[in-house]
PDB file of N, CA and C in Angstrom:
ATOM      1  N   UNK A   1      -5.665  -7.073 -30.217  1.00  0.00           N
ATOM      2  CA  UNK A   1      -6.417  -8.270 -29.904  1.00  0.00           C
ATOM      3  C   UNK A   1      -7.015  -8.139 -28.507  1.00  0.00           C
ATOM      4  N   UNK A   2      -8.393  -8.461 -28.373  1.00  0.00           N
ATOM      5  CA  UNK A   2      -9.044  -8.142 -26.918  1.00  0.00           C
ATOM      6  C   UNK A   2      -8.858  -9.123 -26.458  1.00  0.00           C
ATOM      7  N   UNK A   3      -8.562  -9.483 -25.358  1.00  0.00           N
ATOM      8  CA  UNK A   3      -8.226 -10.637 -24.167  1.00  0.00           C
ATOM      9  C   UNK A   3      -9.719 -11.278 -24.124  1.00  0.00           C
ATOM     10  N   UNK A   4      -9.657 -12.365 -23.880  1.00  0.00           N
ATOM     11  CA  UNK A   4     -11.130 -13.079 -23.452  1.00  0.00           C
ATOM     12  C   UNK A   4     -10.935 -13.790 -22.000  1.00  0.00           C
ATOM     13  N   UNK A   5     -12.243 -13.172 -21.168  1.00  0.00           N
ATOM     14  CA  UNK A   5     -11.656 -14.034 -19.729  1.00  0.00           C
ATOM     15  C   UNK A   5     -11.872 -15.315 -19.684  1.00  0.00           C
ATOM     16  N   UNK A   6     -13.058 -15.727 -20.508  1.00  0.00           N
ATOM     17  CA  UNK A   6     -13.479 -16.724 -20.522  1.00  0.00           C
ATOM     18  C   UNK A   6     -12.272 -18.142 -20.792  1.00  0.00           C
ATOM     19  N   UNK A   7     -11.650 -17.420 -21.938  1.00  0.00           N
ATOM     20  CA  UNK A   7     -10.415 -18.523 -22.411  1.00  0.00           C
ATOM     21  C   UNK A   7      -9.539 -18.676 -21.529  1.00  0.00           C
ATOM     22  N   UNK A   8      -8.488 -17.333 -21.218  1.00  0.00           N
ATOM     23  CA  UNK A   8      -7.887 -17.329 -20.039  1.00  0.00           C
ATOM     24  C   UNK A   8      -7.573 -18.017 -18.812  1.00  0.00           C
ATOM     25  N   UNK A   9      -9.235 -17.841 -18.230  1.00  0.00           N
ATOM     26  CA  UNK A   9     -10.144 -18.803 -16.695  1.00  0.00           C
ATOM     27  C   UNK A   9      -9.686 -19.921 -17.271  1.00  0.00           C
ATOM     28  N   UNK A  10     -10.295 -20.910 -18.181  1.00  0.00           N
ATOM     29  CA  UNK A  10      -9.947 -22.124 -18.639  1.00  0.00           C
ATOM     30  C   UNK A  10      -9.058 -22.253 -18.965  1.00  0.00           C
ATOM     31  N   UNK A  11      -7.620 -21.985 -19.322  1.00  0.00           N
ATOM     32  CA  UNK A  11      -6.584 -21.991 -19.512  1.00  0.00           C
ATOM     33  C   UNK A  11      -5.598 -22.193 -17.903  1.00  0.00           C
ATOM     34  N   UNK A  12      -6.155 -20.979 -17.499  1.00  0.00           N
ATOM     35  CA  UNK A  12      -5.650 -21.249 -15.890  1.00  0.00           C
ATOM     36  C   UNK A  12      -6.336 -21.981 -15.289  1.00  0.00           C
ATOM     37  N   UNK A  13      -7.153 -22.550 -14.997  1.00  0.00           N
ATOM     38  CA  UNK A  13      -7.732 -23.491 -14.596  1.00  0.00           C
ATOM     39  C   UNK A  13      -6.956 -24.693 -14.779  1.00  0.00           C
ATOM     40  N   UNK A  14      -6.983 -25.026 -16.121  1.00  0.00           N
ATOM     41  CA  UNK A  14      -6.147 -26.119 -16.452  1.00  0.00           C
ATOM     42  C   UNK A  14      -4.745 -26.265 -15.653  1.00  0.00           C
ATOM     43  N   UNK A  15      -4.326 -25.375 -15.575  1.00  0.00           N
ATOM     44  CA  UNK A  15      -2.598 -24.896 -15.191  1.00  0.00           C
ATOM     45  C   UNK A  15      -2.809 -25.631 -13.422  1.00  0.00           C
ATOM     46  N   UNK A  16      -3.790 -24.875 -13.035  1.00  0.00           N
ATOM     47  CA  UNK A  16      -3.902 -24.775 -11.234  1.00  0.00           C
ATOM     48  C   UNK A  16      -4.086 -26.469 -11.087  1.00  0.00           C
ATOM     49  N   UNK A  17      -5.179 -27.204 -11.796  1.00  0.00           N
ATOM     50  CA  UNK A  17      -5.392 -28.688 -11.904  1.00  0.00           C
ATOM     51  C   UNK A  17      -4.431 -28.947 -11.948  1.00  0.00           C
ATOM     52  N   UNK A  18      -3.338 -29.067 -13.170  1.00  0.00           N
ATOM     53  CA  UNK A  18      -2.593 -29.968 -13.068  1.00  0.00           C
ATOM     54  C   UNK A  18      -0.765 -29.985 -11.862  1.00  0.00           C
ATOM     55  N   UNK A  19      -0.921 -28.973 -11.483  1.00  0.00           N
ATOM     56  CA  UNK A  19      -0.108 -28.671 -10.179  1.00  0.00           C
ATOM     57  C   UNK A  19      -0.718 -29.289  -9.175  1.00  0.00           C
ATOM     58  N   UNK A  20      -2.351 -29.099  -8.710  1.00  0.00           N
ATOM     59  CA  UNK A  20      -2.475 -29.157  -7.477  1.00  0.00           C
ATOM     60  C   UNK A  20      -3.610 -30.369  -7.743  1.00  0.00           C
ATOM     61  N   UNK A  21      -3.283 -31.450  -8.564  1.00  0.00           N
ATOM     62  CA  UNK A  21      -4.109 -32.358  -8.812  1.00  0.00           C
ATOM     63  C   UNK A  21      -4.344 -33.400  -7.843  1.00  0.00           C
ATOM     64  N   UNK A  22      -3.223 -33.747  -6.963  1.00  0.00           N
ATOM     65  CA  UNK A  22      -3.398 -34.446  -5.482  1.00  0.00           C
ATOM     66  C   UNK A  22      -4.922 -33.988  -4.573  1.00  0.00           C
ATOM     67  N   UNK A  23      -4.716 -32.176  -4.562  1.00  0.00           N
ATOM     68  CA  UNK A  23      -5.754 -31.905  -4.052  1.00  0.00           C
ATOM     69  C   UNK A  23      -6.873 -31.510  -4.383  1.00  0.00           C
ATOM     70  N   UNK A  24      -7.401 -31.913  -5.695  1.00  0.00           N
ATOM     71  CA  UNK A  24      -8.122 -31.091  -6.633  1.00  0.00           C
ATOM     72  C   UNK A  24      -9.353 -31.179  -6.550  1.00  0.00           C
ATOM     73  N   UNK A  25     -10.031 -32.521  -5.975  1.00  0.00           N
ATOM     74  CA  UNK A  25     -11.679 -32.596  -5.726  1.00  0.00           C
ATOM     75  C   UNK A  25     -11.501 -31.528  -4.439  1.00  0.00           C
ATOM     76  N   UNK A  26     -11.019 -30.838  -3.819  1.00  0.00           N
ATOM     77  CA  UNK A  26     -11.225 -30.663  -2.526  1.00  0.00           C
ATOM     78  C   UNK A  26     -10.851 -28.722  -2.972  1.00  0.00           C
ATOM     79  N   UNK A  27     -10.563 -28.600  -3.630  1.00  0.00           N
ATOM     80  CA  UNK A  27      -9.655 -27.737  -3.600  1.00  0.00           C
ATOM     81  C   UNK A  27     -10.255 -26.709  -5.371  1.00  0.00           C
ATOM     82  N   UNK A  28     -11.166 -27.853  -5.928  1.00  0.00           N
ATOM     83  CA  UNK A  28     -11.806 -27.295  -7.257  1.00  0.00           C
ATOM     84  C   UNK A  28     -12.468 -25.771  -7.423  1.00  0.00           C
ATOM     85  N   UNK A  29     -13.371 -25.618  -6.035  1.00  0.00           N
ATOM     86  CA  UNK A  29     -14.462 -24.609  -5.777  1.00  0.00           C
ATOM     87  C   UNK A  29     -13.190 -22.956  -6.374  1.00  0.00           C
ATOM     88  N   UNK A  30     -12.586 -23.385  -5.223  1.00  0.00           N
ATOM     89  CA  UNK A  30     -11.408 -22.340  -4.851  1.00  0.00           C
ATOM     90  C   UNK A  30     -10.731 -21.913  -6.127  1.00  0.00           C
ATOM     91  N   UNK A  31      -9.843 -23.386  -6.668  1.00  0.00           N
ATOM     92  CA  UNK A  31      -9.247 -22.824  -8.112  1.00  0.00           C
ATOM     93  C   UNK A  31      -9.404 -22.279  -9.211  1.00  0.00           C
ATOM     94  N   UNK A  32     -11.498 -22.318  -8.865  1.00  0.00           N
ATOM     95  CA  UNK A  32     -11.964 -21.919 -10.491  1.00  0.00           C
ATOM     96  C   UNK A  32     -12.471 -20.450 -10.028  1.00  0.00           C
ATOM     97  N   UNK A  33     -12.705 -20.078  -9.123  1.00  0.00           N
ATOM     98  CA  UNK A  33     -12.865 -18.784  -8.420  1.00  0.00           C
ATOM     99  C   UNK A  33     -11.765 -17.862  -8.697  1.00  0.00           C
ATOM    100  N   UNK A  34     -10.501 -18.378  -8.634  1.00  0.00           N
ATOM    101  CA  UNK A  34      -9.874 -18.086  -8.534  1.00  0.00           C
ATOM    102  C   UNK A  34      -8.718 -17.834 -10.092  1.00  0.00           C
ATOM    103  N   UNK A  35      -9.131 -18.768 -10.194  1.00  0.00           N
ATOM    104  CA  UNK A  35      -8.463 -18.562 -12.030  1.00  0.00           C
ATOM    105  C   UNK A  35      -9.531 -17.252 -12.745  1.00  0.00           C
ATOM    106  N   UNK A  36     -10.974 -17.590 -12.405  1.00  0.00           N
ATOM    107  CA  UNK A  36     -11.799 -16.169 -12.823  1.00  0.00           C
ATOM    108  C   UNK A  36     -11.437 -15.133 -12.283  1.00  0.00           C
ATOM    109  N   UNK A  37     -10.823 -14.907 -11.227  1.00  0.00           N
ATOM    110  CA  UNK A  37     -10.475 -13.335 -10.966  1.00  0.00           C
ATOM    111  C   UNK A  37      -9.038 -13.467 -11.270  1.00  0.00           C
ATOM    112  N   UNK A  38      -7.952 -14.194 -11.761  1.00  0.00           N
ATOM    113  CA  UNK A  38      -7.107 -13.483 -12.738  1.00  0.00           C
ATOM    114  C   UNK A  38      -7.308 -13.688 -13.956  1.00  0.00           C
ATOM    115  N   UNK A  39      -8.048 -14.254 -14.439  1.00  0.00           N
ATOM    116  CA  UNK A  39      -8.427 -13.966 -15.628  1.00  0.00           C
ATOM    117  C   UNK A  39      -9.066 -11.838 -16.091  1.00  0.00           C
ATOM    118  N   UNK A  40      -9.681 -12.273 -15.320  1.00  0.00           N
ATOM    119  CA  UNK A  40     -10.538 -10.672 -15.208  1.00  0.00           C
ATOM    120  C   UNK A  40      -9.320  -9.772 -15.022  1.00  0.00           C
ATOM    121  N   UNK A  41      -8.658  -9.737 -14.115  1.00  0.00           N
ATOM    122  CA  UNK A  41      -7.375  -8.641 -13.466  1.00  0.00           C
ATOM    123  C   UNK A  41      -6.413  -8.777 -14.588  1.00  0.00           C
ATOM    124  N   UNK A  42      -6.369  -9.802 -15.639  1.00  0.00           N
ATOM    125  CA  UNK A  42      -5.415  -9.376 -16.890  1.00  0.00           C
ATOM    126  C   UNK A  42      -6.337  -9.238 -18.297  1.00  0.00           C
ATOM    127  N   UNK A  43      -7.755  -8.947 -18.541  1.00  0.00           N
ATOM    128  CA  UNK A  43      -8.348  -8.759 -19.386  1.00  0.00           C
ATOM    129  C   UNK A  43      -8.557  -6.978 -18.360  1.00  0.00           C
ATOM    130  N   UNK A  44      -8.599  -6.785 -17.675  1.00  0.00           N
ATOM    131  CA  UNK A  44      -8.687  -5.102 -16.720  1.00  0.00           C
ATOM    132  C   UNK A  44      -7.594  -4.436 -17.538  1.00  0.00           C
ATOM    133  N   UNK A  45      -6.762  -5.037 -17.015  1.00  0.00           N
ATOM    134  CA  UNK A  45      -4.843  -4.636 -17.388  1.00  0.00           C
ATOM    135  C   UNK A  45      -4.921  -4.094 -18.976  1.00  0.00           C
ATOM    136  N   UNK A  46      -5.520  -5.110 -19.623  1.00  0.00           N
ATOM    137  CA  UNK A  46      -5.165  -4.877 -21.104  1.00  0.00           C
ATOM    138  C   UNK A  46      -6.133  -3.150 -21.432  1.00  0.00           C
ATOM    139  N   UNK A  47      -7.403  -3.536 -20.873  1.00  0.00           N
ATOM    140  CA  UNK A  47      -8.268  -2.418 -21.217  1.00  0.00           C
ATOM    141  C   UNK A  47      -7.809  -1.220 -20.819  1.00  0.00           C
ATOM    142  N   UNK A  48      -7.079  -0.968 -19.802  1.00  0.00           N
ATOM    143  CA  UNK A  48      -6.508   0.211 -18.906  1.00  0.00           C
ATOM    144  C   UNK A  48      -4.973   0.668 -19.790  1.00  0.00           C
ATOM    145  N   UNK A  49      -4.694  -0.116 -20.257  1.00  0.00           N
ATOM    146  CA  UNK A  49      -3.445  -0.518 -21.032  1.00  0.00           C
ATOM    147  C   UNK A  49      -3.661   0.585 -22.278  1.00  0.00           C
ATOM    148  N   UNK A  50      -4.341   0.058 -23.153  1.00  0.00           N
ATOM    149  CA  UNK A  50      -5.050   0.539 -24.392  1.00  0.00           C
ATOM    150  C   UNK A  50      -5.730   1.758 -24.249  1.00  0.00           C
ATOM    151  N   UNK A  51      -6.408   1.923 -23.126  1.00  0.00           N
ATOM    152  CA  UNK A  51      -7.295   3.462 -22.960  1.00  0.00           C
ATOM    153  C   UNK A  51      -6.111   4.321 -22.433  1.00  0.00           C
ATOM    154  N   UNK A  52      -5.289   3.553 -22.076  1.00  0.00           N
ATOM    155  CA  UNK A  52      -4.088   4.774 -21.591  1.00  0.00           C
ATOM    156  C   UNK A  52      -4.158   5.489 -20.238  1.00  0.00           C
ATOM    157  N   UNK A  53      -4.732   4.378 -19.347  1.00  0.00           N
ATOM    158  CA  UNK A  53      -4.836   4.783 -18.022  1.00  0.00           C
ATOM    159  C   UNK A  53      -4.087   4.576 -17.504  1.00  0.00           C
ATOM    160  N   UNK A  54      -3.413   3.467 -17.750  1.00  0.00           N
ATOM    161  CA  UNK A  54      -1.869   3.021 -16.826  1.00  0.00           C
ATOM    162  C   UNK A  54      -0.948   2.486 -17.798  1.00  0.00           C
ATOM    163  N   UNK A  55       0.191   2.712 -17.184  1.00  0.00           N
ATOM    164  CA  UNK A  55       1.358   2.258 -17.513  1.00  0.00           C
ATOM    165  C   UNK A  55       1.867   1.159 -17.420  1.00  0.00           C
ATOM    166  N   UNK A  56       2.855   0.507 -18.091  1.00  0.00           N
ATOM    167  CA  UNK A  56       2.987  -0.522 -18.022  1.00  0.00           C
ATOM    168  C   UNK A  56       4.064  -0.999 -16.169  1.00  0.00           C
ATOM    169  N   UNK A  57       4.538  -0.224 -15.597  1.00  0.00           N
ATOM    170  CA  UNK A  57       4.757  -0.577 -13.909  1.00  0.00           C
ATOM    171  C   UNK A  57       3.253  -0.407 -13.736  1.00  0.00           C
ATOM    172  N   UNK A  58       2.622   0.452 -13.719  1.00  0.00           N
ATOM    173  CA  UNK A  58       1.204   0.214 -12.718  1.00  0.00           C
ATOM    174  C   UNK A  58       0.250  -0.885 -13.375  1.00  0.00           C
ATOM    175  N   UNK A  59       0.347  -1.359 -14.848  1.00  0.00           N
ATOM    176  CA  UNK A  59       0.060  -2.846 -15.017  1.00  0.00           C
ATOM    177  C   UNK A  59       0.260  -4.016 -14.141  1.00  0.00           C
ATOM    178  N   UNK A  60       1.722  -4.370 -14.149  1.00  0.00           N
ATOM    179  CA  UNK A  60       2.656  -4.816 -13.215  1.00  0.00           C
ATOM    180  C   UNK A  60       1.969  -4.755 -11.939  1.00  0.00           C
ATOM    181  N   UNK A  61       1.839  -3.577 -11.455  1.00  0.00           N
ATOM    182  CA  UNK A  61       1.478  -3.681 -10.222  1.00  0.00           C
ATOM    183  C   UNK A  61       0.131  -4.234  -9.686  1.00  0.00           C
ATOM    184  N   UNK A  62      -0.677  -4.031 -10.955  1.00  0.00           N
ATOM    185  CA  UNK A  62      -2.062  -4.402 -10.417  1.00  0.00           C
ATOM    186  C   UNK A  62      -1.825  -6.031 -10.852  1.00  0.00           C
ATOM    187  N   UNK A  63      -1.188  -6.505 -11.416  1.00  0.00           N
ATOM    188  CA  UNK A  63      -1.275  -8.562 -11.503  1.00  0.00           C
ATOM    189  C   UNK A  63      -0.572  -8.993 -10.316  1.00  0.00           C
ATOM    190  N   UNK A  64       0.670  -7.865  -9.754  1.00  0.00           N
ATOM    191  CA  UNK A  64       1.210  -7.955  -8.689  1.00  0.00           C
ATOM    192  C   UNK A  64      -0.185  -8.289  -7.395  1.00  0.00           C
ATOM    193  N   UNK A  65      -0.750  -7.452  -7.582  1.00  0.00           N
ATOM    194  CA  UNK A  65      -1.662  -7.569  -6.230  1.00  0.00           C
ATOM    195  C   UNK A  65      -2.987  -8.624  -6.506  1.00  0.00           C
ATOM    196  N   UNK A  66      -2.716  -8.707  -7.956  1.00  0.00           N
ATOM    197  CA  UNK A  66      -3.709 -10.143  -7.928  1.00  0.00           C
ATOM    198  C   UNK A  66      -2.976 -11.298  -7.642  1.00  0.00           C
ATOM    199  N   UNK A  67      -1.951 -11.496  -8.198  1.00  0.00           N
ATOM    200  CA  UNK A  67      -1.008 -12.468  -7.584  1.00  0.00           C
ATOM    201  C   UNK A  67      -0.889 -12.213  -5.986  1.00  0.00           C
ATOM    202  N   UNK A  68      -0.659 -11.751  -5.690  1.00  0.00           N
ATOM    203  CA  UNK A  68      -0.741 -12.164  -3.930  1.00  0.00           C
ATOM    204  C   UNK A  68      -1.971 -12.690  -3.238  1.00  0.00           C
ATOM    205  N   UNK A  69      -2.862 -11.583  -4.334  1.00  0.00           N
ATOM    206  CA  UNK A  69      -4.094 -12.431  -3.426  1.00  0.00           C
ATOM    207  C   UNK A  69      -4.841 -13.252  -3.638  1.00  0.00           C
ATOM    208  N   UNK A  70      -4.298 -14.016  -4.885  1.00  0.00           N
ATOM    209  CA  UNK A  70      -4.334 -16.048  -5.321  1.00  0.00           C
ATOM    210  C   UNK A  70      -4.068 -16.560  -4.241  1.00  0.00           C
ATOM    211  N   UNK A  71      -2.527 -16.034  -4.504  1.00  0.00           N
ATOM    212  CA  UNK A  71      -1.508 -16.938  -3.126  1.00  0.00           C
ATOM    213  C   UNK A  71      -1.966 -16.764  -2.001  1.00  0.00           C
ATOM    214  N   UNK A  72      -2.644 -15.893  -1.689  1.00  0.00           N
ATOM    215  CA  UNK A  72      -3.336 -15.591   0.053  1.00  0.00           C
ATOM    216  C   UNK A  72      -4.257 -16.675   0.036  1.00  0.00           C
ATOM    217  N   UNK A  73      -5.704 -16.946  -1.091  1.00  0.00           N
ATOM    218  CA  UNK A  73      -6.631 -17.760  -0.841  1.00  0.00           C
ATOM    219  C   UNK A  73      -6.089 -19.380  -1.170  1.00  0.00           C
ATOM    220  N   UNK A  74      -5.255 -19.861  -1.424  1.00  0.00           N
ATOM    221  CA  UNK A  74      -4.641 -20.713  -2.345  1.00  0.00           C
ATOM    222  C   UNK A  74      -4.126 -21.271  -0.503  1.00  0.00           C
ATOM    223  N   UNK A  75      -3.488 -20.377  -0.332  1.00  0.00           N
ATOM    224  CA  UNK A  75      -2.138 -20.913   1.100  1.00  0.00           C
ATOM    225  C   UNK A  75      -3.562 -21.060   2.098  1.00  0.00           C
ATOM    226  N   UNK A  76      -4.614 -20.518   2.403  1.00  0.00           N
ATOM    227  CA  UNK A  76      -5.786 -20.537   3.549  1.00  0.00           C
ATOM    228  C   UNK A  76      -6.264 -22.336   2.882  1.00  0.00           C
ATOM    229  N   UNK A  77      -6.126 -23.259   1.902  1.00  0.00           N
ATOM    230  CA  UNK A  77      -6.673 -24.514   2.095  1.00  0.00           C
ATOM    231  C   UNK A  77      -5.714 -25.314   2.781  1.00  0.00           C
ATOM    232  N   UNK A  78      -6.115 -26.296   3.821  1.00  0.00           N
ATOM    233  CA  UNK A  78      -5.570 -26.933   4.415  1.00  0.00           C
ATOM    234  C   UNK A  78      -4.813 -28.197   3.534  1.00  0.00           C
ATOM    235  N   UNK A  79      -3.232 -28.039   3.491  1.00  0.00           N
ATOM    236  CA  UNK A  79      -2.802 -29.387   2.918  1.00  0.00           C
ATOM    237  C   UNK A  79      -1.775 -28.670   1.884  1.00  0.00           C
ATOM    238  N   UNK A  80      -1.831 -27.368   1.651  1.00  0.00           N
ATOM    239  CA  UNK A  80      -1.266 -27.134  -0.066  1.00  0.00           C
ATOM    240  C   UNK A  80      -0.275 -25.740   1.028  1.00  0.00           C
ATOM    241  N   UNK A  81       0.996 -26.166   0.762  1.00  0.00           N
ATOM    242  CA  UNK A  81       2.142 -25.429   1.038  1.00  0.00           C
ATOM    243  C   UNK A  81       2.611 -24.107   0.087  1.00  0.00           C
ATOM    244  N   UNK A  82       3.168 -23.296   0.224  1.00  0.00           N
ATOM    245  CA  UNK A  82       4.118 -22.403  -0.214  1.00  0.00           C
ATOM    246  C   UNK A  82       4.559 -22.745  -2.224  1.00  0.00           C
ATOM    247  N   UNK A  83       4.862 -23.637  -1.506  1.00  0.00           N
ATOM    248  CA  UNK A  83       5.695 -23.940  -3.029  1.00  0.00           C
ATOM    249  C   UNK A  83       4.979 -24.717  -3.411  1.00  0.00           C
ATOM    250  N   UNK A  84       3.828 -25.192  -3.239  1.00  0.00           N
ATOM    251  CA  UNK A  84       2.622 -26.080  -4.434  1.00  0.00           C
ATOM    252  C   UNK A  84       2.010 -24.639  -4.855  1.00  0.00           C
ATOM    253  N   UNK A  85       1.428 -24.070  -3.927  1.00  0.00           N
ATOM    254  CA  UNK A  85       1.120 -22.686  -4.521  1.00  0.00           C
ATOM    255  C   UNK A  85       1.947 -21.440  -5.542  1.00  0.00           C
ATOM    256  N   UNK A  86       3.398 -21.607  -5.025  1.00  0.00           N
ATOM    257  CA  UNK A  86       3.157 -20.701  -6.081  1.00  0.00           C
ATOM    258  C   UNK A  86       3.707 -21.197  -7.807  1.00  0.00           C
ATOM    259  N   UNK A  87       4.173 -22.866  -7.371  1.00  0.00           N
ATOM    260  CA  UNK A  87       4.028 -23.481  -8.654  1.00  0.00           C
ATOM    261  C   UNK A  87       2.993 -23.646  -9.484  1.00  0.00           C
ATOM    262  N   UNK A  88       1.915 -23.440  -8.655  1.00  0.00           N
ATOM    263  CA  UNK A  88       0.540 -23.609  -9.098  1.00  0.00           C
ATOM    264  C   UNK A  88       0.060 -22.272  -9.830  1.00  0.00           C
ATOM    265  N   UNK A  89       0.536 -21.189  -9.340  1.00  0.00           N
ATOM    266  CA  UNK A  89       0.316 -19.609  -9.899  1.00  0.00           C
ATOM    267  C   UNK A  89       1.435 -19.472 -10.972  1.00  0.00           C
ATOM    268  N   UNK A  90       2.629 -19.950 -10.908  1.00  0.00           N
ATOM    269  CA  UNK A  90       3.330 -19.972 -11.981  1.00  0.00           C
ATOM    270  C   UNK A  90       3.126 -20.798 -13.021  1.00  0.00           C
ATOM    271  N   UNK A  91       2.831 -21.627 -12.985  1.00  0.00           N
ATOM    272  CA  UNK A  91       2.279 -22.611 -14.119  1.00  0.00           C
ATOM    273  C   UNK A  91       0.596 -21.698 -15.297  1.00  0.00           C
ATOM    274  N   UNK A  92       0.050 -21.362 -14.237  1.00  0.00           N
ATOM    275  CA  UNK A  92      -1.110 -20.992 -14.436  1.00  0.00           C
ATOM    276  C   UNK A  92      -0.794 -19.359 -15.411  1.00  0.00           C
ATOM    277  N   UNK A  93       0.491 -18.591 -14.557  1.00  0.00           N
ATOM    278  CA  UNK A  93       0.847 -17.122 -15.797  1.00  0.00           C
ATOM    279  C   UNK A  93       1.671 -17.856 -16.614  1.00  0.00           C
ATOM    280  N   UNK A  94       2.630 -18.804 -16.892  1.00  0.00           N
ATOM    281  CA  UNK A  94       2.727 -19.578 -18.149  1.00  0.00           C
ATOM    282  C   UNK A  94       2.059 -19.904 -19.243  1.00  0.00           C
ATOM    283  N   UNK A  95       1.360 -20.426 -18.794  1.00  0.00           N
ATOM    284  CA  UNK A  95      -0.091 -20.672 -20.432  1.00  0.00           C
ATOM    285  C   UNK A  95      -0.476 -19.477 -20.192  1.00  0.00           C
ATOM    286  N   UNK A  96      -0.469 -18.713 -20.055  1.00  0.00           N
ATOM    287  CA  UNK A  96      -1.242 -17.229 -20.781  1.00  0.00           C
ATOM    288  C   UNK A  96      -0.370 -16.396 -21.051  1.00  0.00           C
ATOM    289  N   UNK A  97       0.912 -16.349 -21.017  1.00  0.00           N
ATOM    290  CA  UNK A  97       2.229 -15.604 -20.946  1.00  0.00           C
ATOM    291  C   UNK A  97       2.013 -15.271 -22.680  1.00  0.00           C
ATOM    292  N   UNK A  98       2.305 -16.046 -23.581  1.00  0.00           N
ATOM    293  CA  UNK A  98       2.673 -15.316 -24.873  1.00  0.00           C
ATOM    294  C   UNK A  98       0.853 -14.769 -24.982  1.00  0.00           C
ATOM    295  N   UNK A  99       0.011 -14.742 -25.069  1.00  0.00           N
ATOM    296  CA  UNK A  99      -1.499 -14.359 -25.075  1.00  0.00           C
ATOM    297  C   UNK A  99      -0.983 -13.305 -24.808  1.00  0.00           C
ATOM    298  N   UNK A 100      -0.856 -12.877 -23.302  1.00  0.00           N
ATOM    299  CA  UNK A 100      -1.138 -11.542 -22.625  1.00  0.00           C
ATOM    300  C   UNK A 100      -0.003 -10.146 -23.409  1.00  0.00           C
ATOM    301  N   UNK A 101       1.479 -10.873 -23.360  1.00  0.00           N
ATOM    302  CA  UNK A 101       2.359 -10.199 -23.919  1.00  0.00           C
ATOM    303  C   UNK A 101       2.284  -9.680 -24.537  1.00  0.00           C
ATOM    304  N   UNK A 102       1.761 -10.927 -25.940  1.00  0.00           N
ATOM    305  CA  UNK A 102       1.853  -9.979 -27.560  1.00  0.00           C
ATOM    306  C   UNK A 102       0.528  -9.012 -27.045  1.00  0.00           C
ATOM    307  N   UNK A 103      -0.722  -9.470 -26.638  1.00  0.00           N
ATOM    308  CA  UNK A 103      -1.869  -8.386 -26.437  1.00  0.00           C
ATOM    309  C   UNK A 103      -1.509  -6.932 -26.127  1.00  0.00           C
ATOM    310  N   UNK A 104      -0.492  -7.395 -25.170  1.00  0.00           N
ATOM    311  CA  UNK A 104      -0.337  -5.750 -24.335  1.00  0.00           C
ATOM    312  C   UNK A 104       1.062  -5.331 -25.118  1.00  0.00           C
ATOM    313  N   UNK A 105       1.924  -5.682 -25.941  1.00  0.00           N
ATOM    314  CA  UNK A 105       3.025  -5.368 -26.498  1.00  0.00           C
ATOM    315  C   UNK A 105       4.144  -4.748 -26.028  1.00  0.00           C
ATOM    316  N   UNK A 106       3.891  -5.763 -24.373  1.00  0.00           N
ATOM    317  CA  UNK A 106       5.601  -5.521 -23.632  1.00  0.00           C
ATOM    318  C   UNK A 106       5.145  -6.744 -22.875  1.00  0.00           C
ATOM    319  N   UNK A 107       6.419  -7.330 -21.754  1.00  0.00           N
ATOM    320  CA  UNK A 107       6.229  -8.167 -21.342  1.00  0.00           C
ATOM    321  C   UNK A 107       5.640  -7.875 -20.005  1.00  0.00           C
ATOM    322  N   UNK A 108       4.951  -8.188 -19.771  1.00  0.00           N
ATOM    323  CA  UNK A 108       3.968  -8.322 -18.267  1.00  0.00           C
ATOM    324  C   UNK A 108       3.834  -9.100 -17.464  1.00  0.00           C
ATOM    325  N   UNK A 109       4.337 -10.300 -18.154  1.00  0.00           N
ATOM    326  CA  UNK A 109       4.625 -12.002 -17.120  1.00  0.00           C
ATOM    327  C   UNK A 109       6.103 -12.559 -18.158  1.00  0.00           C
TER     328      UNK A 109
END
């Protein structure tokens, strides 16, 4: 099954809203930017996955480094702490968790 970023983005999107909904007119630009580039970095994963370029640790590693660097642009808005953020990134690999899994056929989140 090919990953779609499109669904994904909107999926996480949804996730990041409803965590960081206090700050969300202010804070919208950022989250949807931002749900599109992990969306993309786990539709990458799958393709690299399947062509047999990487393994499933260097999978890992590359959501690893997209995950940090959510949390890097996420922690730079003024008002949204540590732990709104990374409830907000955990919520957000939740709804895509069984998607990505069965896709890639190990667990990855």
């Amino acid at each position: 099954m090919a990953l779609k970023a499109s669904q994904l983005s909107r999926d996480i999107l949804v996730a990041f809203k409803g965590v960081l909904s206090d700050r969300w007119p202010d804070i919208r630009d950022y989250g949807d930017v931002e749900a599109k580039k992990l969306a993309q970095t786990l539709v990458m994963i799958e393709a690299l996955i399947v062509s047999g370029k990487i393994n499933e640790e260097q999978a890992r590693l590359h959501l690893d480094i997209q995950r940090n660097a959510t949390r890097m642009v996420l922690l730079t808005l003024e008002g949204l702490g540590i732990l709104a953020v990374e409830e907000a990134i955990n919520a957000a690999l939740a709804v895509v968790r069984d998607t990505i899994n069965t896709s890639l056929g190990f667990d990855l989140i």
